[in-house]
C-alpha atoms as a PDB file:
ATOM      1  CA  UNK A   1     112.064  34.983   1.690  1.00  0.00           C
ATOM      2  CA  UNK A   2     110.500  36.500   4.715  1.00  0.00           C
ATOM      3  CA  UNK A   3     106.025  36.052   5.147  1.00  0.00           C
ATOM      4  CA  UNK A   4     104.612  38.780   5.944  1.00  0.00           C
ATOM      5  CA  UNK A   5     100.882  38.510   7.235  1.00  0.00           C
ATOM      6  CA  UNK A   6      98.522  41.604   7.931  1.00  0.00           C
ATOM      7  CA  UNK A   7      95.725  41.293  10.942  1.00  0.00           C
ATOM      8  CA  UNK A   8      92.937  43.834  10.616  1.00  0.00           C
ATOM      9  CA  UNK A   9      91.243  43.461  14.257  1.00  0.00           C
ATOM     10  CA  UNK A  10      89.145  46.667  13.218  1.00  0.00           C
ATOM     11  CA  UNK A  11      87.875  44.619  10.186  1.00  0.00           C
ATOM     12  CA  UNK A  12      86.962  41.496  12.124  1.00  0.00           C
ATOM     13  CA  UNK A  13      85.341  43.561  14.889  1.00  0.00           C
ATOM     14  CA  UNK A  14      83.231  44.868  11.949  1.00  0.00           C
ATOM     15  CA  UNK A  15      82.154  42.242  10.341  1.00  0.00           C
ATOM     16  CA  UNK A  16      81.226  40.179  13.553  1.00  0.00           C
ATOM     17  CA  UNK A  17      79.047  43.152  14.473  1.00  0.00           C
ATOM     18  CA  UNK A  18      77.969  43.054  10.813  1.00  0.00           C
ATOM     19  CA  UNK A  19      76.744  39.454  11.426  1.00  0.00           C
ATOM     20  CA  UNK A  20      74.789  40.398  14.487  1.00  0.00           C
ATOM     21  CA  UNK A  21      72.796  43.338  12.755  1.00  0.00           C
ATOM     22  CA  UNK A  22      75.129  46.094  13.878  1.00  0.00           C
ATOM     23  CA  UNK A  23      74.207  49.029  11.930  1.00  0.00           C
ATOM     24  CA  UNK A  24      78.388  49.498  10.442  1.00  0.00           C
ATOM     25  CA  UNK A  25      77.324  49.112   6.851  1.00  0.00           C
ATOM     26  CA  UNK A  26      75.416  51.910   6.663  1.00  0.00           C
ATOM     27  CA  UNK A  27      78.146  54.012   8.192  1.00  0.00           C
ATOM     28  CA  UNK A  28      80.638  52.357   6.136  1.00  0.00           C
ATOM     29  CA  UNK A  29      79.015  52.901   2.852  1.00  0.00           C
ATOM     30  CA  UNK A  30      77.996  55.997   3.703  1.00  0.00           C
ATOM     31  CA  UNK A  31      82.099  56.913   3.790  1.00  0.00           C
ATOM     32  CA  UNK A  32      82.525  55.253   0.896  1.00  0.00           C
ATOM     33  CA  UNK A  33      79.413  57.341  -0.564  1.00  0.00           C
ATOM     34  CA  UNK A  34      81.374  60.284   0.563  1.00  0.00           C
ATOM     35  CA  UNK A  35      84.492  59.462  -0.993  1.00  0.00           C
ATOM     36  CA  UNK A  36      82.933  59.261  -4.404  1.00  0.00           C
ATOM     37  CA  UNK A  37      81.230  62.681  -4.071  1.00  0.00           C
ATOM     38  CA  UNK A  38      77.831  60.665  -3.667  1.00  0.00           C
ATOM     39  CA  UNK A  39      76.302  62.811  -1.192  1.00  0.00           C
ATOM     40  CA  UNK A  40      72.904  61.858  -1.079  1.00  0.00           C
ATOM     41  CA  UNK A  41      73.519  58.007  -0.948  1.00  0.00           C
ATOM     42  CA  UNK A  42      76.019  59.076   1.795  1.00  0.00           C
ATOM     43  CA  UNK A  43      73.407  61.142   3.419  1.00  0.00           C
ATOM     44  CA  UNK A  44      70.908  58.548   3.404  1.00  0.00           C
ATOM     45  CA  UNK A  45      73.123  55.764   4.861  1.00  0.00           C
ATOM     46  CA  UNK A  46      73.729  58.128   7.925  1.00  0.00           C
ATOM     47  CA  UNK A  47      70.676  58.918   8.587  1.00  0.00           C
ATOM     48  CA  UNK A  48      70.170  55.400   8.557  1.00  0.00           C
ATOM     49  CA  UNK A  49      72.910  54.459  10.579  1.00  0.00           C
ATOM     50  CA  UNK A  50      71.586  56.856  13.448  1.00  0.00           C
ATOM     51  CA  UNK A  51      68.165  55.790  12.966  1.00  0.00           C
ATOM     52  CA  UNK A  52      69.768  52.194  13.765  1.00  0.00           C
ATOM     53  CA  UNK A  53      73.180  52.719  16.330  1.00  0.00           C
ATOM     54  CA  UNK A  54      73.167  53.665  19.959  1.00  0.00           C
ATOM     55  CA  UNK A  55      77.159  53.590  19.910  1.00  0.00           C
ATOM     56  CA  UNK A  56      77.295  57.425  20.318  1.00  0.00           C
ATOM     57  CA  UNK A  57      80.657  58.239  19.961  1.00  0.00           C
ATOM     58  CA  UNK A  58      80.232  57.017  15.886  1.00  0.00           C
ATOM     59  CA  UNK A  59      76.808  58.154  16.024  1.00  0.00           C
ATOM     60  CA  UNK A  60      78.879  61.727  16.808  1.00  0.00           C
ATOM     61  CA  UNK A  61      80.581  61.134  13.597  1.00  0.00           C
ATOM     62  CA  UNK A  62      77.826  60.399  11.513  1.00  0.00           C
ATOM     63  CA  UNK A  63      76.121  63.346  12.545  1.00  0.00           C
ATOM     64  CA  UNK A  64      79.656  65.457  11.599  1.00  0.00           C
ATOM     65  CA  UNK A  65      79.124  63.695   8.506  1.00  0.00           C
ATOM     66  CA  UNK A  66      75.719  64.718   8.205  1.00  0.00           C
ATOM     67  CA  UNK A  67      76.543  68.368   9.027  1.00  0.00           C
ATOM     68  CA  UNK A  68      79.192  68.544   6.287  1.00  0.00           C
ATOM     69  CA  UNK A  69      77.294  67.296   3.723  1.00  0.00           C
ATOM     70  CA  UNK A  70      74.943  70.245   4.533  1.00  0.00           C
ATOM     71  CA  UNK A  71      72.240  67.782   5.677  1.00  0.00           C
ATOM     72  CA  UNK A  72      70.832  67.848   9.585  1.00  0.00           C
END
């Protein structure tokens, strides 16, 4: 019987930033917000999360986020 493993380098990048006080949670649960038609949980967490990240390319997204939950 073959092993199969699974390495997530996006998830370990994540949670090390996590650990440093990255702002990702906020943008994570805001998706996950999102994805449960919470939209003003999801709204707040982006607004958090570009209160918080200088990373601008997912402070980009955020903001799309932002825009298409008719907030910004």
């Amino acid at each position: 019987m073959p092993n199969h493993i699974f390495i997530s380098y996006a998830r370990a990048l994540a949670d090390h930033l996590r650990q440093r006080g990255f702002a990702m949670a906020y943008n994570d649960r805001g998706v996950a917000y999102v994805q449960k038609g919470e939209t003003a949980q999801a709204a707040a967490d982006f607004a958090k999360f570009l209160e918080l990240s200088s990373d601008s390319q997912l402070r980009q997204k955020a903001d799309e986020q932002l825009k298409a939950l008719g907030v910004s």
